[in-house]
N, C-alpha and C. Protein backbone atom coordinates (compact mmCIF):
# COMPACT_ATOMS: atom_id res chain seq x y z
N UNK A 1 4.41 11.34 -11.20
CA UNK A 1 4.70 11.45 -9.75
C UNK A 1 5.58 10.28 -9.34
N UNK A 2 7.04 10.66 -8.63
CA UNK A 2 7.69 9.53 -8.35
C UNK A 2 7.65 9.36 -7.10
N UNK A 3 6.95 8.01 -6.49
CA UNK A 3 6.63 7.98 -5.21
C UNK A 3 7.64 6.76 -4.30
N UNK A 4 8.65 7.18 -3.79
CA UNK A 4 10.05 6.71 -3.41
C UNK A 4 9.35 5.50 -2.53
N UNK A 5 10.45 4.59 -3.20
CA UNK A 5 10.21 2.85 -2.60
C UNK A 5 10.66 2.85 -1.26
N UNK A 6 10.99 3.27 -0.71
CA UNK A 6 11.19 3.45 1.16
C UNK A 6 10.25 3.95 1.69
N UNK A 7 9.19 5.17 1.49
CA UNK A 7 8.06 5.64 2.24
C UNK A 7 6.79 4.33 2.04
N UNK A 8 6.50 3.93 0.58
CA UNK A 8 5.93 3.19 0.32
C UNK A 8 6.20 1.82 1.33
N UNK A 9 7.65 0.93 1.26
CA UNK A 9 8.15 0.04 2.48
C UNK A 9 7.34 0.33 3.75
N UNK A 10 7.62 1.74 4.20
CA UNK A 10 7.54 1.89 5.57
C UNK A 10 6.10 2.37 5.80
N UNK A 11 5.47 2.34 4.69
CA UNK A 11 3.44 2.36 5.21
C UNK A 11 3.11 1.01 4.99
N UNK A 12 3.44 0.17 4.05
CA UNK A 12 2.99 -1.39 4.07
C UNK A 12 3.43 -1.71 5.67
N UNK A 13 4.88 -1.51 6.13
CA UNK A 13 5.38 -2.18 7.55
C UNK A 13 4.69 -1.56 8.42
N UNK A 14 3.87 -0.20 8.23
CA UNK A 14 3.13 0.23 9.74
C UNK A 14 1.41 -0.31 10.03
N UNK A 15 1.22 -0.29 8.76
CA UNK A 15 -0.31 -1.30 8.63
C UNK A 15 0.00 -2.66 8.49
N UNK A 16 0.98 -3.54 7.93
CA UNK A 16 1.04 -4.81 8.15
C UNK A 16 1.05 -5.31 9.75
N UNK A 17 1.26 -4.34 10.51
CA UNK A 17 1.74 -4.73 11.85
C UNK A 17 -0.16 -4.36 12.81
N UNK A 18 -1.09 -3.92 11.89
CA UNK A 18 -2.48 -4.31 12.27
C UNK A 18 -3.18 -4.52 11.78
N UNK A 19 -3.19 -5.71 10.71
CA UNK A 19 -3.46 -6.24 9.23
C UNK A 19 -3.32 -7.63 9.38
N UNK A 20 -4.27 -8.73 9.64
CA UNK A 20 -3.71 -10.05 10.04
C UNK A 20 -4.17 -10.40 8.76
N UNK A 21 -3.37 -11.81 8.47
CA UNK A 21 -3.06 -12.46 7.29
C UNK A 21 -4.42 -12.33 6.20
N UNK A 22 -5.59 -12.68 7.15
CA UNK A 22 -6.67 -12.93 5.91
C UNK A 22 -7.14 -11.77 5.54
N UNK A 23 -6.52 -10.63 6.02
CA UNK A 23 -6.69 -9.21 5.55
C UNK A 23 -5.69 -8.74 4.12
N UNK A 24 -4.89 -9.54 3.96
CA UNK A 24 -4.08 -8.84 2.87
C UNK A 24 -4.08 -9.22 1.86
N UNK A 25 -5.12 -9.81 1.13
CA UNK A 25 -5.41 -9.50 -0.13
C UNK A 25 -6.15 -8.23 -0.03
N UNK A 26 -6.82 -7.92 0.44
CA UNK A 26 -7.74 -7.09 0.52
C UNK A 26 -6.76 -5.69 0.63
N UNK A 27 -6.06 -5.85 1.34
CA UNK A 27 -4.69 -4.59 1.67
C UNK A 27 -3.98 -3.99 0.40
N UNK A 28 -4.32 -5.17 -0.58
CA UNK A 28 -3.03 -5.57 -1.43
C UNK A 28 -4.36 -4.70 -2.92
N UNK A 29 -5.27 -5.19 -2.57
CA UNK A 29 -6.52 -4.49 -3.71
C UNK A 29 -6.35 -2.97 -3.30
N UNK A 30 -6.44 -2.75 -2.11
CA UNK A 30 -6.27 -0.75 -1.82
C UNK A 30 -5.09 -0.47 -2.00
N UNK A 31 -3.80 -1.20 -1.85
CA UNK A 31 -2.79 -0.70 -2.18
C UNK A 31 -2.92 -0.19 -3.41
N UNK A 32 -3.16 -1.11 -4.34
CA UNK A 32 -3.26 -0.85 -6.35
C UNK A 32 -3.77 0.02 -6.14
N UNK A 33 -5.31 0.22 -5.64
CA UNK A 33 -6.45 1.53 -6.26
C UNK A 33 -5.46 2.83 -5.65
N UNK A 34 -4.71 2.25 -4.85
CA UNK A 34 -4.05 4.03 -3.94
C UNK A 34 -2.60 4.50 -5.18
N UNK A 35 -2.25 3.10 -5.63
CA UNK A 35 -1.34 3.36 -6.66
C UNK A 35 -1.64 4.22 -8.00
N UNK A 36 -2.31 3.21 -8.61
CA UNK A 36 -3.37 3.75 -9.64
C UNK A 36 -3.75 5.23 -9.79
N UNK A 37 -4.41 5.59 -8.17
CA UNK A 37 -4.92 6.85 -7.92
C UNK A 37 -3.75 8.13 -8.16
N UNK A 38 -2.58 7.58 -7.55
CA UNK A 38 -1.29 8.43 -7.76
C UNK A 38 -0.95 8.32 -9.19
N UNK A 39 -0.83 7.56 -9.62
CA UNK A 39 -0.34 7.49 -11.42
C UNK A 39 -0.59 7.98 -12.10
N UNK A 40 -2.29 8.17 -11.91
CA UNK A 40 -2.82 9.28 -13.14
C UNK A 40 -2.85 10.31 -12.86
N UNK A 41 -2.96 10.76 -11.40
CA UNK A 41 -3.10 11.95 -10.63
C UNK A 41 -2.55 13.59 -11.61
């Protein structure tokens, strides 16, 4: 599954914008598992 680097950009920029700093590691751990989840899919 090729999941285009502009949609991906533009969901990090719509949740970064209600995501304060000490939230994004944590953002950054669901990002992977949501990646991951697509990869093997």
């Amino acid at each position: 599954i090729n999941f285009p680097i502009d949609i991906l950009h533009s969901i990090i920029g719509m949740i970064n914008q209600d995501y304060k700093e000490d939230d994004y590691e944590s953002f950054l751990l669901f990002l992977t598992i949501v990646i991951i989840i697509l990869y093997f899919e």
